[in-house]
Protein backbone atom coordinates (compact mmCIF):
# COMPACT_ATOMS: atom_id res chain seq x y z
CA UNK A 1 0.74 -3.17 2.90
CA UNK A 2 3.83 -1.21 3.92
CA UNK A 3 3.15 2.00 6.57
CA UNK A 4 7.23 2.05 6.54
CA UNK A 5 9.43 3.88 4.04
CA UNK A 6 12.91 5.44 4.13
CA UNK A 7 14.38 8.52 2.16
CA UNK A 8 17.54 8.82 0.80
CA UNK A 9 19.42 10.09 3.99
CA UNK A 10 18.11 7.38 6.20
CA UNK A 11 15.15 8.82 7.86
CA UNK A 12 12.41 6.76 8.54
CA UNK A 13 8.94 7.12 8.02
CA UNK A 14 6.02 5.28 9.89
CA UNK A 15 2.05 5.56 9.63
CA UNK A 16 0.04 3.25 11.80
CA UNK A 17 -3.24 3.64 13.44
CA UNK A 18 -3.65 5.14 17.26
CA UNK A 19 -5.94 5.64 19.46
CA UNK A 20 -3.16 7.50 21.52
CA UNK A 21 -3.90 11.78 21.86
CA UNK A 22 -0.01 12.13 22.47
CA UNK A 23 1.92 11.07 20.21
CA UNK A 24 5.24 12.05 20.57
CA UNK A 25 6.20 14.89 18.49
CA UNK A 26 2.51 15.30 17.10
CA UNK A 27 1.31 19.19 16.87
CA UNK A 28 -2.25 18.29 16.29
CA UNK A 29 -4.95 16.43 18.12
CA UNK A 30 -6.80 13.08 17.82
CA UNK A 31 -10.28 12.61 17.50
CA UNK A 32 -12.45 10.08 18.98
CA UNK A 33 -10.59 7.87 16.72
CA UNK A 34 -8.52 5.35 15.67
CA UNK A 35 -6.57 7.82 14.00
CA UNK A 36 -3.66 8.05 11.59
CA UNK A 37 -0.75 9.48 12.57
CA UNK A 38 2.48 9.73 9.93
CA UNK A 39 5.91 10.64 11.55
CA UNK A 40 9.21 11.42 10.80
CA UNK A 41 11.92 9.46 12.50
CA UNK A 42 15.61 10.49 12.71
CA UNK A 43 18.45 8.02 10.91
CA UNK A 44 19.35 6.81 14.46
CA UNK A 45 15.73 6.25 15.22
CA UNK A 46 16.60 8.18 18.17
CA UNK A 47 13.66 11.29 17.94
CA UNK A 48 10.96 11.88 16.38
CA UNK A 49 10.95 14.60 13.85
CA UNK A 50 7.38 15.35 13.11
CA UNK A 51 4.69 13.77 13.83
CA UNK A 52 0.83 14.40 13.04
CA UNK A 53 -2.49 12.86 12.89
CA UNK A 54 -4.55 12.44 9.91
CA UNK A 55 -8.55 11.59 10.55
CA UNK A 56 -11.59 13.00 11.53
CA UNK A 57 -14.54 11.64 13.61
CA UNK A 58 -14.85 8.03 12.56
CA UNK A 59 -12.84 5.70 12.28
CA UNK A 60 -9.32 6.13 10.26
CA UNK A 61 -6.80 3.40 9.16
CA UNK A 62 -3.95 3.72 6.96
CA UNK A 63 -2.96 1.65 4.27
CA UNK A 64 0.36 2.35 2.97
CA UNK A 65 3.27 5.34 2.73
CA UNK A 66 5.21 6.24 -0.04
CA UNK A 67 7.46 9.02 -0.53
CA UNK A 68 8.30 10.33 -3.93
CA UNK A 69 11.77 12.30 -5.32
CA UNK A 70 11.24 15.87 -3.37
CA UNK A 71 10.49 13.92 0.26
CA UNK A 72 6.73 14.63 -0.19
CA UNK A 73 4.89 11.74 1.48
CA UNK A 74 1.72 10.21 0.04
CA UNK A 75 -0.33 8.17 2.46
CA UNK A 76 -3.51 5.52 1.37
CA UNK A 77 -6.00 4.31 3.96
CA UNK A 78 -9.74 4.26 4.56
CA UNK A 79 -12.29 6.29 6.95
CA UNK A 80 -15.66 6.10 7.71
CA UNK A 81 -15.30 10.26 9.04
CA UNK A 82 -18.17 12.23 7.74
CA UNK A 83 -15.68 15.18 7.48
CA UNK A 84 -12.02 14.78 7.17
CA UNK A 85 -9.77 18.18 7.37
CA UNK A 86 -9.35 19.22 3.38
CA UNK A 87 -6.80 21.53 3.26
CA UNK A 88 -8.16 22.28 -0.48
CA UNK A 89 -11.12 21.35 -1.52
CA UNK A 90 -11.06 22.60 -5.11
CA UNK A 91 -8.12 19.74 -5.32
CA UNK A 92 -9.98 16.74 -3.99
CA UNK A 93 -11.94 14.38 -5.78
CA UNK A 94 -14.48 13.96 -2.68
CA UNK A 95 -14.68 16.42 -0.08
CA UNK A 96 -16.61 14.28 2.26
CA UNK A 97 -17.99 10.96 2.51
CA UNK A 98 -21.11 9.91 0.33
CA UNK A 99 -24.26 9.84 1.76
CA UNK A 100 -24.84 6.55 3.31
CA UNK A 101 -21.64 5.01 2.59
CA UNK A 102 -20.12 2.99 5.14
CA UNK A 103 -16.61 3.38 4.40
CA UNK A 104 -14.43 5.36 1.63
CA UNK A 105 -10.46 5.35 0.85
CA UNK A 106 -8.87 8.13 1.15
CA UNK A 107 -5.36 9.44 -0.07
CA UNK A 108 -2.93 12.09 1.61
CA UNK A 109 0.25 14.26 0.62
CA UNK A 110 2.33 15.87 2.97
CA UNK A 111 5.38 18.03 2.58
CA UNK A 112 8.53 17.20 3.71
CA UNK A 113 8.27 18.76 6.93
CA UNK A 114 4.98 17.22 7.75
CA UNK A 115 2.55 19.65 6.68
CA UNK A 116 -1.14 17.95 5.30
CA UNK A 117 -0.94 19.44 1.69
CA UNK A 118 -3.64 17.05 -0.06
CA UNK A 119 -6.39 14.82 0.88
CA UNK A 120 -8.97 13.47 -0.37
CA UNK A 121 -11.84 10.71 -0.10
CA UNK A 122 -11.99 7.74 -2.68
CA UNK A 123 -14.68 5.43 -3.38
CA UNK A 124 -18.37 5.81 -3.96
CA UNK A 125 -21.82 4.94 -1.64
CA UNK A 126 -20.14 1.33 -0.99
CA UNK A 127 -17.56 0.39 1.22
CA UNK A 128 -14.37 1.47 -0.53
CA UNK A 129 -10.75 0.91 0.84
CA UNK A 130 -7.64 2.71 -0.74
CA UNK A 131 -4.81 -0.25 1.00
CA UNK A 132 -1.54 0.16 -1.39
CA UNK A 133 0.20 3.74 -3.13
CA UNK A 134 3.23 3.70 -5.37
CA UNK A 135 4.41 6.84 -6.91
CA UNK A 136 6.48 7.20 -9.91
CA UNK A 137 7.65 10.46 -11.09
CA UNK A 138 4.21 13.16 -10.96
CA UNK A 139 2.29 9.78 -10.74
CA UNK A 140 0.71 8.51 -8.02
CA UNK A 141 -1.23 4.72 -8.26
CA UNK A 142 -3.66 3.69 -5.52
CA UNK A 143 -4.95 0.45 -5.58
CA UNK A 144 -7.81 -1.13 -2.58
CA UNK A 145 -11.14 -2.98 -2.71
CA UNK A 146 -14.54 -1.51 -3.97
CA UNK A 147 -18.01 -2.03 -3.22
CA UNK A 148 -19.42 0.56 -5.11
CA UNK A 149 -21.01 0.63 -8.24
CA UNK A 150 -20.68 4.34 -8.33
CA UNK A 151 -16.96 4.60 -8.51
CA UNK A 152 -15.30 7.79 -10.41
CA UNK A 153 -13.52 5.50 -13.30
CA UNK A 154 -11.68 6.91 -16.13
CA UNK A 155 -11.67 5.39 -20.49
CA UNK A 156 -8.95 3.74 -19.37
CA UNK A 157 -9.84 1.63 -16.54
CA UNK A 158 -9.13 -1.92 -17.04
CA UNK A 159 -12.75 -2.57 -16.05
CA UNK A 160 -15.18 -0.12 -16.40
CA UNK A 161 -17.85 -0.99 -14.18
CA UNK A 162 -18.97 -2.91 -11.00
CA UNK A 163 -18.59 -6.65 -11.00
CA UNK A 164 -19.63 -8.05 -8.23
CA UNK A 165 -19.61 -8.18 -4.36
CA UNK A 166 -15.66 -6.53 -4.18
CA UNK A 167 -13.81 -5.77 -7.15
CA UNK A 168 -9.61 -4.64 -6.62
């Protein structure tokens, strides 16, 4: 999975995992980490624009980056924090991980200029990963591994229910 996309003027934009507490560029700290940090890199890849962490206490690994029409950038991955930072919680589909689950996915939006607008955990009491993100449009797709039997699914799920050790 890609942490690397580019917008239309040539910036670049990178996620990766750290266990660095100075990023360059980041406003925010690390925890006991890894961490994720996203950042914004200039067209000459000369500075770096913005730059912050994403993760709580546990550990926190990103998956992949995409970036829809407006510059908003939407960020997949997987944590095993108790208590990521939620900037709204009446928006997220989990606001913290499920008791006695090992490992959830989570997904991210940030503004153009960097600023953590969405997040969310994904998964159930298994160990859930959230690895690839396309967005189309208003539409975001997510796509990981599962262990859980216990997974939020929708009518329209191409499989309904658990079906065995890890389902995609």
């Amino acid at each position: 999975t890609a942490g690397l996309a580019t917008d239309s003027t040539g910036h670049l934009y990178v996620a990766l995992d750290t266990y660095s507490s100075d990023f360059p560029g980041a406003t925010n700290s690390v925890s006991t980490g890894p961490d994720i940090v996203v950042a914004k890199i200039s067209q000459a890849a000369s500075t770096v624009l913005f730059a912050t962490y994403i993760g709580g206490s546990g550990t926190d690994t990103r998956g992949s980056l995409a970036l829809d029409g407006s510059g908003h950038i939407y960020l997949s991955g997987r944590t095993t924090s108790p208590a990521l930072p939620i900037p709204d919680p009446s928006r997220a589909i989990r606001t913290s991980l499920p008791n006695g689950a090992p490992a959830d996915g989570l997904l991210a939006r940030l503004s153009p200029s960097g600023t953590l607008q969405y997040l969310t955990y994904l998964g159930g009491s298994g160990s859930d990963s959230a690895e690839a993100i396309a967005v189309s449009g208003t539409k975001v797709y997510v796509s990981g591994s599962a262990s859980s039997s216990d997974l939020p699914v929708t009518g329209t799920s191409a499989q309904a229910s658990f079906g065995g050790e890890f389902d995609a």
